[in-house]
Structure formats: structure tokens, C-alpha cells
N, C-alpha and C. Protein backbone atom coordinates (compact mmCIF):
# COMPACT_ATOMS: atom_id res chain seq x y z
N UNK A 1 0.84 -1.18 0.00
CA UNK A 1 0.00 0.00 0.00
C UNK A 1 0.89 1.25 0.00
N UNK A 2 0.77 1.99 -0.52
CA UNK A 2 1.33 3.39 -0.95
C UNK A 2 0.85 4.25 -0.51
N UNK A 3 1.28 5.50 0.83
CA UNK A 3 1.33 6.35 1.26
C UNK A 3 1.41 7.70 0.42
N UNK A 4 0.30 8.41 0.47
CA UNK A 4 0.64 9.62 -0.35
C UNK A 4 1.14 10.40 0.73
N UNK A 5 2.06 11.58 0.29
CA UNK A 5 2.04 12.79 1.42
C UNK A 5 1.48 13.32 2.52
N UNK A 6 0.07 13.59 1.61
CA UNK A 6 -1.27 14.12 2.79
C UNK A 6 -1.55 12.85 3.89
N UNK A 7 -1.23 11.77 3.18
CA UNK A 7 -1.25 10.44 4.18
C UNK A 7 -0.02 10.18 5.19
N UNK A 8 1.09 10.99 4.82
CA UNK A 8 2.08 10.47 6.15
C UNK A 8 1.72 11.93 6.86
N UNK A 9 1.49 12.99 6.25
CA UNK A 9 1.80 14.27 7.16
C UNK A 9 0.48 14.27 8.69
N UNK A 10 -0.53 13.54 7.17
CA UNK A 10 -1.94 13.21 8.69
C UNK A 10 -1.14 12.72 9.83
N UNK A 11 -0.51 10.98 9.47
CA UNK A 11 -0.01 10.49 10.70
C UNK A 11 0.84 10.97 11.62
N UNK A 12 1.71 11.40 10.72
CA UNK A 12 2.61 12.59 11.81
C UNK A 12 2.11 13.50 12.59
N UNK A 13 1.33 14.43 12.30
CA UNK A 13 0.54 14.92 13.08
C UNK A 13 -0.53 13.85 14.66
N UNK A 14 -1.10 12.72 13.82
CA UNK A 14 -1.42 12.23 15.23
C UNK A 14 -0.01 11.76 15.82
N UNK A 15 1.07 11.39 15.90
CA UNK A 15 2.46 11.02 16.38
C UNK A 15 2.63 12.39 17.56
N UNK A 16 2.42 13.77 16.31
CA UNK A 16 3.26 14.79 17.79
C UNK A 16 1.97 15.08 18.34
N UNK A 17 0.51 14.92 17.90
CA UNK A 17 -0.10 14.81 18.71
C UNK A 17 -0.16 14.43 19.93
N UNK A 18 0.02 13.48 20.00
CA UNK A 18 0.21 12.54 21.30
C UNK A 18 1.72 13.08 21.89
N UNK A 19 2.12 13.38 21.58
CA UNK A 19 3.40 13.46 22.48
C UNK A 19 3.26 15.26 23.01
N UNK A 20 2.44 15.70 22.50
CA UNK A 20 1.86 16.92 23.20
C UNK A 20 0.87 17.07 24.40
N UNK A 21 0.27 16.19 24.29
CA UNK A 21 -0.99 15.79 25.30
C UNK A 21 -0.11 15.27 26.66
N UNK A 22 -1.13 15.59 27.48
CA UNK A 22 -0.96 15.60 28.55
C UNK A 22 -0.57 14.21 29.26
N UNK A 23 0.63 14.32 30.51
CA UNK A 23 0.88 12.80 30.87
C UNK A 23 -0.03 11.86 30.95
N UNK A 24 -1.16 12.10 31.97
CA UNK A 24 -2.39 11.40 32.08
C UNK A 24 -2.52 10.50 30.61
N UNK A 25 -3.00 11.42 29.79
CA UNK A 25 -3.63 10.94 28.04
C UNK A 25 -2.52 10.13 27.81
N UNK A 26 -1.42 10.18 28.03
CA UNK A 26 -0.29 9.62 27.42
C UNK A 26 -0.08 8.24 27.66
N UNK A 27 -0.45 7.90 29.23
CA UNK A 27 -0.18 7.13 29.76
C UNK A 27 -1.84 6.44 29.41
N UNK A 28 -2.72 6.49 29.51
CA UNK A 28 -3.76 5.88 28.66
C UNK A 28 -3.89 5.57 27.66
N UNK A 29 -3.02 6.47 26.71
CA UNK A 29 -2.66 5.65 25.27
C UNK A 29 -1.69 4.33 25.49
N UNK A 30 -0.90 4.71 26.24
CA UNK A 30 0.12 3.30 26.45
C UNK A 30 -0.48 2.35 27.22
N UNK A 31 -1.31 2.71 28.24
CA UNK A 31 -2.34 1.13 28.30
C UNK A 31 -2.80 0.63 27.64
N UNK A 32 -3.62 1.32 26.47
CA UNK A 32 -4.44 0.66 25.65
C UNK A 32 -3.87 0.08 24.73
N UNK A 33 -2.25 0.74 24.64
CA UNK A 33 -1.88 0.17 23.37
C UNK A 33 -0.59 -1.04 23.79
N UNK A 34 -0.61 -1.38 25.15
CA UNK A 34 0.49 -2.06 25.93
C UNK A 34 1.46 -1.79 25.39
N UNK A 35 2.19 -0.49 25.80
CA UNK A 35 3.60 0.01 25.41
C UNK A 35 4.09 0.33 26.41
N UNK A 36 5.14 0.73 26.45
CA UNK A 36 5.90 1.79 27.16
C UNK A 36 6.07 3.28 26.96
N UNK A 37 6.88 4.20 27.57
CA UNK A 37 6.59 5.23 27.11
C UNK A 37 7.35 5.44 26.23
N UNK A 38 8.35 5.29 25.92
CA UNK A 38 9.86 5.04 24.75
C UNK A 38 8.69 5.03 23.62
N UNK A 39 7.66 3.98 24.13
CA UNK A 39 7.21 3.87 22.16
C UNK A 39 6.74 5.29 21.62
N UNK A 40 5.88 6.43 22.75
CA UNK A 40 5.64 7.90 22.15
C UNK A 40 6.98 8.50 21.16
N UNK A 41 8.25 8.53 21.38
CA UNK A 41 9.26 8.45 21.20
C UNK A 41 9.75 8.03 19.83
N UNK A 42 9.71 6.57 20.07
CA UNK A 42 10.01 5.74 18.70
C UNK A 42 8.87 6.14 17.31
N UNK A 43 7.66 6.13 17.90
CA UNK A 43 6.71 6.11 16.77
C UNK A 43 7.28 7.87 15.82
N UNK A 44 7.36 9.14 16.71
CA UNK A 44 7.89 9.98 16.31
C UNK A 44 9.64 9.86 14.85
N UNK A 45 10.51 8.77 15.85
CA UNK A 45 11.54 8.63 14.97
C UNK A 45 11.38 7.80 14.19
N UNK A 46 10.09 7.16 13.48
CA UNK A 46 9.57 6.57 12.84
C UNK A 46 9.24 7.10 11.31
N UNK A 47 9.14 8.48 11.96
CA UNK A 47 8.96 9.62 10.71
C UNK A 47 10.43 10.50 10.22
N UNK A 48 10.61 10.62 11.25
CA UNK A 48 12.07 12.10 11.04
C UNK A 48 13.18 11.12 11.67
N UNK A 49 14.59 11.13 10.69
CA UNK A 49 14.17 11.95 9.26
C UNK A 49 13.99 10.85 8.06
N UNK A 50 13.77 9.68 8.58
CA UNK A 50 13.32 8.77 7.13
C UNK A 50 11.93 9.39 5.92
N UNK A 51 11.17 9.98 6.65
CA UNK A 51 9.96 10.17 5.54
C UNK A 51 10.13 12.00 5.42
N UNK A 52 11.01 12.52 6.37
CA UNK A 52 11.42 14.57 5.41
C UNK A 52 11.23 14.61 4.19
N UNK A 53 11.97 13.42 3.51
CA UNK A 53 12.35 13.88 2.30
C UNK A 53 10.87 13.77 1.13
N UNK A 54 10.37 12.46 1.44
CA UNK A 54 9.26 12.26 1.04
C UNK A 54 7.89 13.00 1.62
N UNK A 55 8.14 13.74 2.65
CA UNK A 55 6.90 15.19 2.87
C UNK A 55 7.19 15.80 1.88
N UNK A 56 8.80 16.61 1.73
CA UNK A 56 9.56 17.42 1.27
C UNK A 56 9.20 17.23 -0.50
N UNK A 57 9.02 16.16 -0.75
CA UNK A 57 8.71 16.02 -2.49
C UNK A 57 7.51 16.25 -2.99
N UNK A 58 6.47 15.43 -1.98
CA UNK A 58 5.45 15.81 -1.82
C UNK A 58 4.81 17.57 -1.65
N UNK A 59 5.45 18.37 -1.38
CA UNK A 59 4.93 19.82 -0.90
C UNK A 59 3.97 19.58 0.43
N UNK A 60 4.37 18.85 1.64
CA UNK A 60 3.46 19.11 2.85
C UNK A 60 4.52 19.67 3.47
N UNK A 61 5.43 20.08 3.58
CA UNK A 61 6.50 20.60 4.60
C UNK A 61 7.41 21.61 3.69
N UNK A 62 8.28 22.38 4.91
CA UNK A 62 8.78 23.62 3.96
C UNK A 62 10.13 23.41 4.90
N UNK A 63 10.92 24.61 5.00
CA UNK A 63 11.67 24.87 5.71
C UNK A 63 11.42 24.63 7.41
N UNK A 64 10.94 25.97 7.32
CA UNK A 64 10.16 25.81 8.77
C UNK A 64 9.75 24.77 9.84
N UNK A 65 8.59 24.20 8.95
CA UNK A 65 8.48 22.44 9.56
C UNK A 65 9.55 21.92 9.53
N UNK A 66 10.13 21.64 8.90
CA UNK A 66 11.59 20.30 8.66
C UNK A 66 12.11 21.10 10.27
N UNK A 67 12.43 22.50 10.28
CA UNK A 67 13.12 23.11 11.36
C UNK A 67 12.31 22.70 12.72
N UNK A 68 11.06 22.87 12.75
CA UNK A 68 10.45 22.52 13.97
C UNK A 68 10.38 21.26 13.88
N UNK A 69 10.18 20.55 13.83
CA UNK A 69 10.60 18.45 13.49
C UNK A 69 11.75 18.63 13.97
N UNK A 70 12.91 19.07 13.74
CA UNK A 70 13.88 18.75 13.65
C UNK A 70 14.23 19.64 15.35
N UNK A 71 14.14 20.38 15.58
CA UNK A 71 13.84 20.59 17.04
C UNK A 71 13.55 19.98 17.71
N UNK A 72 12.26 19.28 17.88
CA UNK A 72 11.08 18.16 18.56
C UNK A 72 12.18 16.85 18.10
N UNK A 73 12.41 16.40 17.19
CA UNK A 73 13.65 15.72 17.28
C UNK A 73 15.25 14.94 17.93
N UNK A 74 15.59 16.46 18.41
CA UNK A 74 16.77 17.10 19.07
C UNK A 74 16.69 16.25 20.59
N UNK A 75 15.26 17.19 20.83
CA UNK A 75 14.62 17.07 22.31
C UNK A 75 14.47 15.98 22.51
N UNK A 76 13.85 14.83 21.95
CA UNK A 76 13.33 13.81 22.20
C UNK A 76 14.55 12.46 21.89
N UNK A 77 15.45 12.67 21.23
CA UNK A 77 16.78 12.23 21.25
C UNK A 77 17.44 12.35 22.53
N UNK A 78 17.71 13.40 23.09
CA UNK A 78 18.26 13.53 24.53
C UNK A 78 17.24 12.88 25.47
N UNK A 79 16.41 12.61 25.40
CA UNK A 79 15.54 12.15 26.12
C UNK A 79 15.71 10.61 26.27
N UNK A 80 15.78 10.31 25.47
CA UNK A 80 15.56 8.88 24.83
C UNK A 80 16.72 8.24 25.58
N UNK A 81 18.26 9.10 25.80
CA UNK A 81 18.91 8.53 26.33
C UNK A 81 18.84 8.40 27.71
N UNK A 82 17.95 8.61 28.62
CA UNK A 82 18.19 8.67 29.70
C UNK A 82 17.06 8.40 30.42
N UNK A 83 17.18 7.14 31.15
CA UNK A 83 16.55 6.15 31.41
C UNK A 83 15.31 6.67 32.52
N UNK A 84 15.89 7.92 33.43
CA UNK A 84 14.87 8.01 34.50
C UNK A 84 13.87 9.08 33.70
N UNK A 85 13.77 9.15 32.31
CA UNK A 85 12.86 10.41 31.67
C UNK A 85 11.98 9.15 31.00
N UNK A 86 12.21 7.81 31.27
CA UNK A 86 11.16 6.96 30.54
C UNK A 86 11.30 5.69 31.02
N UNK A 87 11.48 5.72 32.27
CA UNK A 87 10.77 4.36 33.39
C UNK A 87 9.49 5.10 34.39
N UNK A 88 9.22 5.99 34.63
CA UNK A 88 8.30 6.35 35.21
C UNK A 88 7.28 7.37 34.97
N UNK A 89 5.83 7.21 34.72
CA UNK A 89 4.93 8.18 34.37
C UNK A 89 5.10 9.30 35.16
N UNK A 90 5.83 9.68 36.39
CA UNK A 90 5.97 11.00 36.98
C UNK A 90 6.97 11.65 35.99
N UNK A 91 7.70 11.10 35.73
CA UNK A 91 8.89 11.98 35.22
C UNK A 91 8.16 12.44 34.06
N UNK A 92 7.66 11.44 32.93
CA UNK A 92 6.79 12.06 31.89
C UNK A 92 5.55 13.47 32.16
N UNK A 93 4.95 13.23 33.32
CA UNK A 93 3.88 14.33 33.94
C UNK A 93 5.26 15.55 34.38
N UNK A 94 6.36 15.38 34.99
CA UNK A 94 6.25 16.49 36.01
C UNK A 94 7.99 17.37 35.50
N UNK A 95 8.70 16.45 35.02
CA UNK A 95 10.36 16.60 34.52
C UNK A 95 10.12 17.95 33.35
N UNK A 96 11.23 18.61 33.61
CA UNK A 96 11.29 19.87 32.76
C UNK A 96 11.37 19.28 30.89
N UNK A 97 11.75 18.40 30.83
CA UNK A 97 12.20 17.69 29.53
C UNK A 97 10.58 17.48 28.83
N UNK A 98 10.49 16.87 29.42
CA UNK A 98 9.02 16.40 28.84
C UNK A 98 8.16 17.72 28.82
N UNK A 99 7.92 19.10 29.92
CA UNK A 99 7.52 20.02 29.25
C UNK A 99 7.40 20.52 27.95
N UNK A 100 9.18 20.36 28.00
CA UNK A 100 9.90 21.31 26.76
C UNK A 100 9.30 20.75 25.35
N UNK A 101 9.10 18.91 25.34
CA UNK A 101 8.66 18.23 24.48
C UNK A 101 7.19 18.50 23.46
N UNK A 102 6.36 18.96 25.30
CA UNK A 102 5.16 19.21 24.45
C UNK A 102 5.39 21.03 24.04
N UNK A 103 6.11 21.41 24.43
CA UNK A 103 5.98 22.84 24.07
C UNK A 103 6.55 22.82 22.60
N UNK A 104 7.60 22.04 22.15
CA UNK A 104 8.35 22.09 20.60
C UNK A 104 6.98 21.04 19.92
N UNK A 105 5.93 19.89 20.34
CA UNK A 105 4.93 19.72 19.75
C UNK A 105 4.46 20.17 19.55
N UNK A 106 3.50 21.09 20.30
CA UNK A 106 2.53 22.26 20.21
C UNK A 106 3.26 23.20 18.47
N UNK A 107 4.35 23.75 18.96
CA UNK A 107 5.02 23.96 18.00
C UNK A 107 5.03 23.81 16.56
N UNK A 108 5.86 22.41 17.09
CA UNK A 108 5.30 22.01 15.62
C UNK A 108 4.31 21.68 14.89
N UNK A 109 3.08 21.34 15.49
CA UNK A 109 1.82 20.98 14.96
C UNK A 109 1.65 22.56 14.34
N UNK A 110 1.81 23.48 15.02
CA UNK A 110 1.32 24.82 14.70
C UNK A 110 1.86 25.06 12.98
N UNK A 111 2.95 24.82 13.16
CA UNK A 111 3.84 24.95 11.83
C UNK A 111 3.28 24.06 10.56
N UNK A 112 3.01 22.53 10.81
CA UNK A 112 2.31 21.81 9.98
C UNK A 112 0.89 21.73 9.68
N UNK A 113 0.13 22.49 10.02
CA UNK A 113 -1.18 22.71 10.44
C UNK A 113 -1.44 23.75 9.52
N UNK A 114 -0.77 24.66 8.47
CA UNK A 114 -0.74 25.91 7.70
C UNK A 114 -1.41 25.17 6.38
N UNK A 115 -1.92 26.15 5.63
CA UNK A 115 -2.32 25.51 4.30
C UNK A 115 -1.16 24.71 3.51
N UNK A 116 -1.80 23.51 3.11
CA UNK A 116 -1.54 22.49 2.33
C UNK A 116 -1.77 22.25 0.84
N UNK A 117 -1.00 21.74 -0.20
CA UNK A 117 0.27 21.85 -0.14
C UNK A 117 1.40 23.15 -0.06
N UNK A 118 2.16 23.12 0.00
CA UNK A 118 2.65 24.42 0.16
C UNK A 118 3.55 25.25 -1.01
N UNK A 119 3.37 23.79 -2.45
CA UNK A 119 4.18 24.48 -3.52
C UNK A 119 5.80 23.50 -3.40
N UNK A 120 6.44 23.81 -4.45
CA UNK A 120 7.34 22.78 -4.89
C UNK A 120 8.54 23.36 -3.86
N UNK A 121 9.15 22.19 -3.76
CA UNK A 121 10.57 22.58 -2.62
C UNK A 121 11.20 23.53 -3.42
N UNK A 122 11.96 24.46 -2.25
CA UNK A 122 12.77 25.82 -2.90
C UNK A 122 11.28 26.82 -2.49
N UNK A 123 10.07 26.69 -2.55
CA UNK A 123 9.02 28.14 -2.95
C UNK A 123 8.19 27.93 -1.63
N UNK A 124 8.09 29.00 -1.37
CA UNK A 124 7.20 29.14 0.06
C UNK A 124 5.91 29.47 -0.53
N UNK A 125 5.10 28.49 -0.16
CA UNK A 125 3.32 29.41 -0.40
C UNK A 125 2.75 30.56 0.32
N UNK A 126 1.88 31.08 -0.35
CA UNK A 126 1.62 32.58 0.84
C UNK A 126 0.39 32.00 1.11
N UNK A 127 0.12 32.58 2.69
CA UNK A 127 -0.84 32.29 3.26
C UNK A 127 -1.75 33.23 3.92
């Protein structure tokens, strides 16, 4: 099955969705879905940066986005290494890291959330 653009940028969006939402929600998604919290994490590096390029061809992403992804990225990389930011749902609710996480989500959803498509790589659409 073949993924168009508008079809990975949707999923991506539910990806930093969830990693924006609140510990509580978070931790109810990972019951339901018997995970851990690493998987909020993984499912994110699931996208960036294997499928950039293919937003990027597509026209769902510009500069900007790739830049905020790639932020939310950064963050969640340092995270990833360090074990007491993802053995315990407090640290996810209450640790400055995980703030910062949903604040570069928020972020970035804001950024990917602009009219679609946005025009061929190299050209910014006006909005």
C-alpha cells in the first residue's frame, strides 16, 4: 500500500499529537496500546528523518516544519537517552524535559497545520 504525502503528514501529526498531550492521556494511550513510554518516542523517529524527504517532495513541509521536526527531534533524542525520563509516568507528567517536548509539539503541529500543499521545494506558499 502506498502512502501519499497528505497520508504520512496526517499520521505525523497524530504522532506529535500525542506526544503533546498531557501525561495522564499519554499514559492511557500506552495502556491501551500495551507500550511503554519510549514507544511515544520511537513512533515519532519513525517519521524524522526517514519520511522529510518524502513530505519534502510531496509539498506538505517547507523549511520551517523540517526546522520545527527537527527541534522536537533534538529534544526527544536527549531524552531517549536517559533512562529516569522513561521508566516512570511521573517523570513524563512532572520533569522539565518532557515540558519542553510538548511545548516544541505544540510547536510544531502549529507549523504543519498551515495551508496544504505548500508548492514545490525551494518556494514558500503565501498564506
Amino acid at each position: 500500500m502506498t502512502v501519499t504525502g497528505s497520508g504520512l503528514l496526517s499520521r505525523l501529526e497524530g504522532v506529535i499529537t500525542l506526544l503533546g498531550k498531557p501525561a495522564d492521556q499519554q499514559k492511557a494511550w500506552a495502556d491501551v496500546e500495551h507500550v511503554g513510554i519510549e514507544e511515544m518516542i520511537l513512533q515519532f523517529f519513525d517519521f524524522v528523518p526517514g519520511w522529510l524527504d518524502e513530505l519534502r517532495k510531496s509539498s506538505m513541509i517547507d523549511d520551517s516544519d523540517e526546522l520545527a521536526l527537527l527541534r522536537l527531534y533534538v529534544a526527544l533524542d536527549l531524552m531517549r537517552r536517559r533512562s529516569d525520563l522513561l521508566e516512570k509516568w511521573s517523570a513524563v507528567a512532572n520533569s522539565e524535559e518532557w515540558k519542553r517536548a510538548r511545548q516544541l509539539s505544540a510547536s510544531a503541529l502549529l507549523s504543519l497545520r498551515r495551508s496544504r500543499p505548500i508548492g514545490p521545494p525551494g518556494q514558500q506558499a503565501t498564506t
